[in-house]
C-alpha atoms as a PDB file:
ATOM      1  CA  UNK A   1       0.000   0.000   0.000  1.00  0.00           C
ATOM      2  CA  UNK A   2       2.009   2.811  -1.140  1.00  0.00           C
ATOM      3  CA  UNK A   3      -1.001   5.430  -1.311  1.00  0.00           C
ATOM      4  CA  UNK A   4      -0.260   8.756  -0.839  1.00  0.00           C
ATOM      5  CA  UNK A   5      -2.950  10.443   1.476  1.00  0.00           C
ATOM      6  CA  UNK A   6      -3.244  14.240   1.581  1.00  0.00           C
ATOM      7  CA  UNK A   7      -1.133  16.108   4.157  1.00  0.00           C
ATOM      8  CA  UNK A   8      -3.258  19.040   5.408  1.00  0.00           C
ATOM      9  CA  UNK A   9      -1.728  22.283   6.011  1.00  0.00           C
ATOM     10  CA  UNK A  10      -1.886  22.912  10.193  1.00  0.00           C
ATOM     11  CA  UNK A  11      -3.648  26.324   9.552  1.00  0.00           C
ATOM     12  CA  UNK A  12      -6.545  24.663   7.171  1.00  0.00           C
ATOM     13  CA  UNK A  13      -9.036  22.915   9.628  1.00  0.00           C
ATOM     14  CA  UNK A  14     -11.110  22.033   6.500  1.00  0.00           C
ATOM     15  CA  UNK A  15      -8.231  19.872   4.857  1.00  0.00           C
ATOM     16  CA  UNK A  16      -7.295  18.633   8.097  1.00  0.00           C
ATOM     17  CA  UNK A  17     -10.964  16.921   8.412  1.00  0.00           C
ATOM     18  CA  UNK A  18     -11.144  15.827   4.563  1.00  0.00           C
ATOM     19  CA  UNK A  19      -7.677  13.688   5.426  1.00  0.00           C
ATOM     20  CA  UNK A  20      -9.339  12.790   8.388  1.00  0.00           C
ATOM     21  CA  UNK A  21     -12.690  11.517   6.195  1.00  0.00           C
ATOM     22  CA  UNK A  22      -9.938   9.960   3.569  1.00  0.00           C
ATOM     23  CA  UNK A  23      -7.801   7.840   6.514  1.00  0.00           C
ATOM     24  CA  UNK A  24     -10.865   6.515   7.601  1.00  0.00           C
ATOM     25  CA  UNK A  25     -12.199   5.616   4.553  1.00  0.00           C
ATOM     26  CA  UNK A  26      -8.887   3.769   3.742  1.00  0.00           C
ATOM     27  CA  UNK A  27      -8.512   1.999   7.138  1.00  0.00           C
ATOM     28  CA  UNK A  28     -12.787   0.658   6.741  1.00  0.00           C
ATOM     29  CA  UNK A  29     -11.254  -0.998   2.996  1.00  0.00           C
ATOM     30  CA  UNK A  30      -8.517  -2.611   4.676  1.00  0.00           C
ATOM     31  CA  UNK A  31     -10.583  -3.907   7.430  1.00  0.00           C
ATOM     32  CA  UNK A  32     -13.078  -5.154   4.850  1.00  0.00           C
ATOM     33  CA  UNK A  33     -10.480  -7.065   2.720  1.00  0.00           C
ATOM     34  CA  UNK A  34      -8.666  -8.455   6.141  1.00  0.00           C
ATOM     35  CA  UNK A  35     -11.421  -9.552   7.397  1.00  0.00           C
ATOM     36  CA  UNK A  36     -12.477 -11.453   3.907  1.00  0.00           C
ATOM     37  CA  UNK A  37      -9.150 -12.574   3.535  1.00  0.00           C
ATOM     38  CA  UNK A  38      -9.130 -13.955   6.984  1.00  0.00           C
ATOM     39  CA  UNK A  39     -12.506 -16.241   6.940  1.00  0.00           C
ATOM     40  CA  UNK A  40     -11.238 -17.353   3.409  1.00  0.00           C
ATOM     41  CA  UNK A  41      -7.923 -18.969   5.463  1.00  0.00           C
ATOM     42  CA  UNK A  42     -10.298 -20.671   8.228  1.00  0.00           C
ATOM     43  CA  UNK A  43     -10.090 -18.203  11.028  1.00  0.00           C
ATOM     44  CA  UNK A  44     -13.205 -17.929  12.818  1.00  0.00           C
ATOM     45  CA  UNK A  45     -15.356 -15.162  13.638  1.00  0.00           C
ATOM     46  CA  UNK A  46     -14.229 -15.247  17.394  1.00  0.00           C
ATOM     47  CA  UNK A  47     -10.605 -15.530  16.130  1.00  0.00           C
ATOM     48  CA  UNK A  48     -11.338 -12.253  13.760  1.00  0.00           C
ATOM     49  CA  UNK A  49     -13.403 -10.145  16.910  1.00  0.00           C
ATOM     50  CA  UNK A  50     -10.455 -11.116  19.412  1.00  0.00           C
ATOM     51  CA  UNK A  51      -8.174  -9.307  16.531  1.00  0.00           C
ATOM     52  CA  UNK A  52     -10.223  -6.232  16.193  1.00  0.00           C
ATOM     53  CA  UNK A  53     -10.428  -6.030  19.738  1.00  0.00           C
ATOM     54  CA  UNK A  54     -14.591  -7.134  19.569  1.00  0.00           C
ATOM     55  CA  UNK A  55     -16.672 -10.013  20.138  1.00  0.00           C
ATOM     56  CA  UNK A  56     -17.446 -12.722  17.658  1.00  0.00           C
ATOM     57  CA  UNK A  57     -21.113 -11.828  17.306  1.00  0.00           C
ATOM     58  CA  UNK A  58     -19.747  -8.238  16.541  1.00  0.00           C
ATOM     59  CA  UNK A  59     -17.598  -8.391  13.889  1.00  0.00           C
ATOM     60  CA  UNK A  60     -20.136 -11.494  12.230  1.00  0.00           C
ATOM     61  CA  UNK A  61     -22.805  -9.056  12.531  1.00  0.00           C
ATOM     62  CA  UNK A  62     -20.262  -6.179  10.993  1.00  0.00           C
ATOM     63  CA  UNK A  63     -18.894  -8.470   7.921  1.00  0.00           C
ATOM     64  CA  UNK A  64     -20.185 -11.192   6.939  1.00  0.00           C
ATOM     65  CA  UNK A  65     -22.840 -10.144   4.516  1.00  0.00           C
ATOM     66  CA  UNK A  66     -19.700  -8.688   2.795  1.00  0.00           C
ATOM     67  CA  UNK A  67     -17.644 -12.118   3.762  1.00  0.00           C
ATOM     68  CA  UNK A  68     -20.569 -13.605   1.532  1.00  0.00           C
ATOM     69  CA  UNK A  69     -21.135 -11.444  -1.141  1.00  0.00           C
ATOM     70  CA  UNK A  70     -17.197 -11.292  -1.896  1.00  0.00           C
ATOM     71  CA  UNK A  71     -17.411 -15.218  -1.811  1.00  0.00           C
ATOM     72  CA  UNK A  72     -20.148 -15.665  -4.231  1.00  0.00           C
ATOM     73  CA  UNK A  73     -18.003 -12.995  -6.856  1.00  0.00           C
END
């Protein structure tokens, strides 16, 4: 991931927030594909909440409709 996100100037608030919006935007994608990449190897869903710091019931509720939908592609 060699992505360059925007470096907001200290004395522009508004930049400041769209890198803000941008980082977060990033870090929810890589998340995502983690997470997808992760049941695809076997881990289970207790395995994948203990690694984003959540319960199992959390992060199943949280992914796997995308878990599925990427596995039916």
């Amino acid at each position: 991931m060699t992505e360059q996100l925007p470096r907001p100037d200290s004395q522009d608030p508004g930049a400041a927030f769209a890198a803000v919006v941008a980082l977060r935007r990033k870090a929810n994608r890589l998340e995502v594909d983690t997470v997808v990449e992760a049941i695809g190897q076997g881990w289970t869903w207790a395995a994948v909440g203990e690694a984003l710091g959540i319960s199992a019931q959390a992060a199943h509720k949280k992914f796997a409709a995308t878990v599925r939908a990427r596995a039916a592609r």
